[in-house]
PDB file of N, CA and C in Angstrom:
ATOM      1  N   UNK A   1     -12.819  -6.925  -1.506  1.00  0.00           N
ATOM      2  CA  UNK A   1     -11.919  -6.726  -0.395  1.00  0.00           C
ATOM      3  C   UNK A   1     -12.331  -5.458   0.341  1.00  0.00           C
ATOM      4  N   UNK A   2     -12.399  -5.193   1.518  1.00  0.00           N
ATOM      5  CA  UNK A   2     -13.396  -4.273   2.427  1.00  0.00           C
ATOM      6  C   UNK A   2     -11.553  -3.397   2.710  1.00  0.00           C
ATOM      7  N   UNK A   3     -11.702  -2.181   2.779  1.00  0.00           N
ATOM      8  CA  UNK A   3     -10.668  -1.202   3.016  1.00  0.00           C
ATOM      9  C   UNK A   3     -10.760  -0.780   4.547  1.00  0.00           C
ATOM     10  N   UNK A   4      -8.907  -0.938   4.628  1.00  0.00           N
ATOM     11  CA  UNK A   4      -8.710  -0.617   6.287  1.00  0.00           C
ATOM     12  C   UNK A   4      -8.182   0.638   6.307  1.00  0.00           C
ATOM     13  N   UNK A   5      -8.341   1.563   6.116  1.00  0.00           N
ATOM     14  CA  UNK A   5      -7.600   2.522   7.145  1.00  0.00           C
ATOM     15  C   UNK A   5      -6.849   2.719   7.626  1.00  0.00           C
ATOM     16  N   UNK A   6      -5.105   3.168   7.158  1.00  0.00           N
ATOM     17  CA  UNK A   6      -3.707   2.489   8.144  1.00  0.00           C
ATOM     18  C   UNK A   6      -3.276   4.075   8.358  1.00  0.00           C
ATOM     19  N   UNK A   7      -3.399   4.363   9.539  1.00  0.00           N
ATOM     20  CA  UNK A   7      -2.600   5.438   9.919  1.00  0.00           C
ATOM     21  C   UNK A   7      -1.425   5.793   9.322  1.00  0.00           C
ATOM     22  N   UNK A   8      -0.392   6.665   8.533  1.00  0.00           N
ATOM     23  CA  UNK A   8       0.381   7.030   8.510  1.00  0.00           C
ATOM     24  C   UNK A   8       1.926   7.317   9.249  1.00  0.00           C
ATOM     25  N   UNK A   9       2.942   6.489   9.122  1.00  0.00           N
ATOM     26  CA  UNK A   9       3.811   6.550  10.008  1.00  0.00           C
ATOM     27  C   UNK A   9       4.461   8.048   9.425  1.00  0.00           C
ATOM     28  N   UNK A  10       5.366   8.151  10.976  1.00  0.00           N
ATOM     29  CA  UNK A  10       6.040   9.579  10.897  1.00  0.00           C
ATOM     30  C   UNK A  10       7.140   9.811  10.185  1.00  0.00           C
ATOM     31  N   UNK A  11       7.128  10.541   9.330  1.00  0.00           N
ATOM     32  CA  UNK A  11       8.075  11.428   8.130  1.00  0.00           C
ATOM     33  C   UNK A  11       9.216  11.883   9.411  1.00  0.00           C
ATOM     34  N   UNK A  12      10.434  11.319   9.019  1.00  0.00           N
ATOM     35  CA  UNK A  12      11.067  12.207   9.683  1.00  0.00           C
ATOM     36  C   UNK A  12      11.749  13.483   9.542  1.00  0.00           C
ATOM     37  N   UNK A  13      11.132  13.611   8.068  1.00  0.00           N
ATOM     38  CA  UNK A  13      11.422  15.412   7.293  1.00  0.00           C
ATOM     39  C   UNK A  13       9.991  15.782   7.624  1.00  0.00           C
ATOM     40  N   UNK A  14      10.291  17.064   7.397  1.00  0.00           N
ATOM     41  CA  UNK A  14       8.861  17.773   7.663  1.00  0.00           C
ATOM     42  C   UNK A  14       8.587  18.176   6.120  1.00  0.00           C
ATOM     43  N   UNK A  15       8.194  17.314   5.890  1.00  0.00           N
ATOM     44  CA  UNK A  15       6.612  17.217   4.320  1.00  0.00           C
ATOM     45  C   UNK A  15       5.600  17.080   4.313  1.00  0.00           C
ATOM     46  N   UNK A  16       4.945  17.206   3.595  1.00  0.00           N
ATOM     47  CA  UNK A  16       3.315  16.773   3.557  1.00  0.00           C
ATOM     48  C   UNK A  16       3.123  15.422   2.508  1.00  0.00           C
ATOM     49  N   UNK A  17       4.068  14.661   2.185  1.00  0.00           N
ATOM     50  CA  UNK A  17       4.012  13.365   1.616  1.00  0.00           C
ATOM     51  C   UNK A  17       3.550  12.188   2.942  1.00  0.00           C
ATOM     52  N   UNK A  18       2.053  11.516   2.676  1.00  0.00           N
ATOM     53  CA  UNK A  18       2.265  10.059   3.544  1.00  0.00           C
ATOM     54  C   UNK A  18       2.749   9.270   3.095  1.00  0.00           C
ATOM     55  N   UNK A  19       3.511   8.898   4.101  1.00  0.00           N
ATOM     56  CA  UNK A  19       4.396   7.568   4.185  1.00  0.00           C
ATOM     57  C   UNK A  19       3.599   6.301   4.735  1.00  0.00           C
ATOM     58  N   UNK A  20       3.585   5.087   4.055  1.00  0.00           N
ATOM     59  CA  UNK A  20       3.262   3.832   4.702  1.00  0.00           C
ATOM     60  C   UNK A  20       4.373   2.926   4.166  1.00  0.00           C
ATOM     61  N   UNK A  21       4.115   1.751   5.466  1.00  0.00           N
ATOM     62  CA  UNK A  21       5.150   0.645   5.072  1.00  0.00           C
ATOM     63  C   UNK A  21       4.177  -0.372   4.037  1.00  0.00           C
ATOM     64  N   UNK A  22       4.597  -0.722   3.130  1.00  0.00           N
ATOM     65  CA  UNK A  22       3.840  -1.419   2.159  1.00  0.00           C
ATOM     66  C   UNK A  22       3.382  -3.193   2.670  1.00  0.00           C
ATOM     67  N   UNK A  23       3.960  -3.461   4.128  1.00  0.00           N
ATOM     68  CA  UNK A  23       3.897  -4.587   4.477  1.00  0.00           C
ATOM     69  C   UNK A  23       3.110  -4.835   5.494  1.00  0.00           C
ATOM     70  N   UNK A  24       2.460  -3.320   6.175  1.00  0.00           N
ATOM     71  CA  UNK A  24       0.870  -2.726   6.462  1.00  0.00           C
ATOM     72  C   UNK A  24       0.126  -2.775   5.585  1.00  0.00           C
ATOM     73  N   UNK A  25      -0.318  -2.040   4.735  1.00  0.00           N
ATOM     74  CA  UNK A  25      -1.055  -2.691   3.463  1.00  0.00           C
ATOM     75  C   UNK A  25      -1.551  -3.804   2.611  1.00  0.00           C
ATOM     76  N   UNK A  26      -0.341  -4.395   3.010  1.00  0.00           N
ATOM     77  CA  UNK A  26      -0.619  -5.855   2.560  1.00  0.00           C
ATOM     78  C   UNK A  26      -0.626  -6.703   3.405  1.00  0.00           C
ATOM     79  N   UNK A  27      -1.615  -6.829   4.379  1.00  0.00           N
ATOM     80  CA  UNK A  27      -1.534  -8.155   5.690  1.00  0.00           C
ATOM     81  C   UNK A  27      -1.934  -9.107   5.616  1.00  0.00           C
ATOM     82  N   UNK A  28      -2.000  -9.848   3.965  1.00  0.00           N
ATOM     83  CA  UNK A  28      -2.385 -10.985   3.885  1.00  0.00           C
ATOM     84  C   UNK A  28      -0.715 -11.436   3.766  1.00  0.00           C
ATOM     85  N   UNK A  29       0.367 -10.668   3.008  1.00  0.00           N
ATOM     86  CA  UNK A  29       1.502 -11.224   3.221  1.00  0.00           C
ATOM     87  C   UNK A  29       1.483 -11.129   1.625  1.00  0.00           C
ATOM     88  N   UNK A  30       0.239 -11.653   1.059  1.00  0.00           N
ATOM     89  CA  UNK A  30       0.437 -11.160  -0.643  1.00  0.00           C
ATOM     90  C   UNK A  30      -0.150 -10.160  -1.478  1.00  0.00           C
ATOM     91  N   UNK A  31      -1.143  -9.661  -1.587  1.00  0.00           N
ATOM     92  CA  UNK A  31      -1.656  -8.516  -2.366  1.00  0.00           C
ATOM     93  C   UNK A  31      -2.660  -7.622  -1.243  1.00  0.00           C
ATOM     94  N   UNK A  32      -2.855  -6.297  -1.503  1.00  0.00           N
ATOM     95  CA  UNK A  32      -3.495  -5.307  -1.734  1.00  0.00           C
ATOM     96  C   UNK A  32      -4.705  -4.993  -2.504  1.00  0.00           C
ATOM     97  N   UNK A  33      -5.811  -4.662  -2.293  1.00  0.00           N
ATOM     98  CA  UNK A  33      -6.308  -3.837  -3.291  1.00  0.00           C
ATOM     99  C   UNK A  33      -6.129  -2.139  -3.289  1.00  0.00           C
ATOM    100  N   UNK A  34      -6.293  -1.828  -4.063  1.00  0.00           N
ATOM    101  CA  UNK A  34      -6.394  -0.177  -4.104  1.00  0.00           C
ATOM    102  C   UNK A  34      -7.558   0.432  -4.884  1.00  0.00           C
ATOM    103  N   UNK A  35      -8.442   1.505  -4.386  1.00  0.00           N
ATOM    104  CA  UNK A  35      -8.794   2.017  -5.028  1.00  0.00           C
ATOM    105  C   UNK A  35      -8.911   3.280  -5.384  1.00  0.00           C
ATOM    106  N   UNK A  36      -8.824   3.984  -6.682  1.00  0.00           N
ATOM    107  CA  UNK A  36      -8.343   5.142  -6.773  1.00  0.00           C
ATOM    108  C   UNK A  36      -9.737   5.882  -8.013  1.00  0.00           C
ATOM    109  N   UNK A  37     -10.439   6.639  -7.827  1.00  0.00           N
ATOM    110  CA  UNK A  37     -11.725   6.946  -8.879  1.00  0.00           C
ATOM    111  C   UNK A  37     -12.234   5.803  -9.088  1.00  0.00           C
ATOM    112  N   UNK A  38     -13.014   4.792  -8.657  1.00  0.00           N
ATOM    113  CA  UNK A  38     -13.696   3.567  -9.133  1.00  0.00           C
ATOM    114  C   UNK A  38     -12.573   2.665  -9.754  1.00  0.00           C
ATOM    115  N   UNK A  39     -11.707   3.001  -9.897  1.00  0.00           N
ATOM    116  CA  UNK A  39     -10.972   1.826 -10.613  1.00  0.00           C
ATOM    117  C   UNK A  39      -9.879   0.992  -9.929  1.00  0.00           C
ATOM    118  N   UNK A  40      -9.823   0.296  -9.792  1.00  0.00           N
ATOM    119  CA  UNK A  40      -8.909  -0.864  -9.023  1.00  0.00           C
ATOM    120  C   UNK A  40      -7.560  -1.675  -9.005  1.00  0.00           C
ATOM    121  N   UNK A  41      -6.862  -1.116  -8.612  1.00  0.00           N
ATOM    122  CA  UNK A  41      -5.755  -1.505  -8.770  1.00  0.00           C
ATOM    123  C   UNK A  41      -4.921  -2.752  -7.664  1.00  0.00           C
ATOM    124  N   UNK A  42      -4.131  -3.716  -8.037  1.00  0.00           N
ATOM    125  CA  UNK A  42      -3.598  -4.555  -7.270  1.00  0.00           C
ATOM    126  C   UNK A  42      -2.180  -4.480  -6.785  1.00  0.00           C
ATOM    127  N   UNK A  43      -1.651  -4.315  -5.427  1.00  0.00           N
ATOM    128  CA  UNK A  43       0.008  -3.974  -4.876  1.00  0.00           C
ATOM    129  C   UNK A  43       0.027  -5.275  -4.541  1.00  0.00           C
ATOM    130  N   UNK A  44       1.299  -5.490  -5.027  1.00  0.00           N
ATOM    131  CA  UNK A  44       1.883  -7.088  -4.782  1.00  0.00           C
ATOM    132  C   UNK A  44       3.191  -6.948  -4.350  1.00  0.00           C
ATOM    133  N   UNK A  45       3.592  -7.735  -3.171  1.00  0.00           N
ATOM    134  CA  UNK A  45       5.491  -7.432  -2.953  1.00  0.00           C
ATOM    135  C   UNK A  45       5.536  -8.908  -3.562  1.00  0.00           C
ATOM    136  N   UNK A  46       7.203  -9.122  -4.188  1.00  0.00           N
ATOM    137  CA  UNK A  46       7.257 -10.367  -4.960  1.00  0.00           C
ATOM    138  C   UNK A  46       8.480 -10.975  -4.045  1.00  0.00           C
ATOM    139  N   UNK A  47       8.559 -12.286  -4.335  1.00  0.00           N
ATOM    140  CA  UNK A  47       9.552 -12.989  -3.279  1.00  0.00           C
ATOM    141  C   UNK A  47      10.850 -11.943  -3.170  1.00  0.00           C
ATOM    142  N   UNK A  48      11.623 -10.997  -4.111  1.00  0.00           N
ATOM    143  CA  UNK A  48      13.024 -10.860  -4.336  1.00  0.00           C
ATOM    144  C   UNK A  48      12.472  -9.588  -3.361  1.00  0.00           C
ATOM    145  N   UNK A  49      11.308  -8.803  -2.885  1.00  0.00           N
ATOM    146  CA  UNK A  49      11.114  -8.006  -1.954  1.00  0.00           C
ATOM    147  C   UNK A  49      10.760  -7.015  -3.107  1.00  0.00           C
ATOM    148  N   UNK A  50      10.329  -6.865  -3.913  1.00  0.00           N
ATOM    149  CA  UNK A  50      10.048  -5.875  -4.665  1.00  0.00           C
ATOM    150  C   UNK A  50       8.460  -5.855  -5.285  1.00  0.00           C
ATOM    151  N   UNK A  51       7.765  -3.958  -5.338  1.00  0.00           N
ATOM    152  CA  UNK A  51       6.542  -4.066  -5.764  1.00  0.00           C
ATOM    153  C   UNK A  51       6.187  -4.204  -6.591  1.00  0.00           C
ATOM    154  N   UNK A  52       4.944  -4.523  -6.799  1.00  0.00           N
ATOM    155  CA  UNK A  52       4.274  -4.613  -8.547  1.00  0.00           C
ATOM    156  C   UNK A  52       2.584  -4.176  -8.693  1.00  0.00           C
ATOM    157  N   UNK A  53       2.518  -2.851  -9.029  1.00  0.00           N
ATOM    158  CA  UNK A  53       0.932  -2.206  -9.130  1.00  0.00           C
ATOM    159  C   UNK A  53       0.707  -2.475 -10.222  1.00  0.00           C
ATOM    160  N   UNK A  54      -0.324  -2.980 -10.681  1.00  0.00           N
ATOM    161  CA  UNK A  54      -1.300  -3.281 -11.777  1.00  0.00           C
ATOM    162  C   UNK A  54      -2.489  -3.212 -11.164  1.00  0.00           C
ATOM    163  N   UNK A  55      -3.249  -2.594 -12.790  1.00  0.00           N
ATOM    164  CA  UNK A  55      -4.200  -2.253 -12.995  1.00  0.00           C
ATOM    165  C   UNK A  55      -5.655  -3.318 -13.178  1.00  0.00           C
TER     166      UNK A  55
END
């Protein structure tokens, strides 16, 4: 899976945490990849609207 690049939407506190909507990330509608040090992880939203990261 080739990685996009999603701009960061705006915090409306002033932090240094990014915020994304998880439904940017996932624009197939079902999973994500992630990668974090070579290793790969999968974001899934599930029908009831809730996430699930595995490894």
């Amino acid at each position: 899976m080739m990685a996009t690049m999603i701009k960061p939407q705006e915090n409306q506190q002033s932090t240094s945490t990014a915020v994304y909507d998880a439904r940017d990330l996932i624009t197939d509608g079902i999973k994500a990849e992630i990668l974090l040090d070579g290793q790969s992880y999968t974001l899934r939203i599930t029908r009831a609207g809730k996430l699930i990261l595995t490894k």
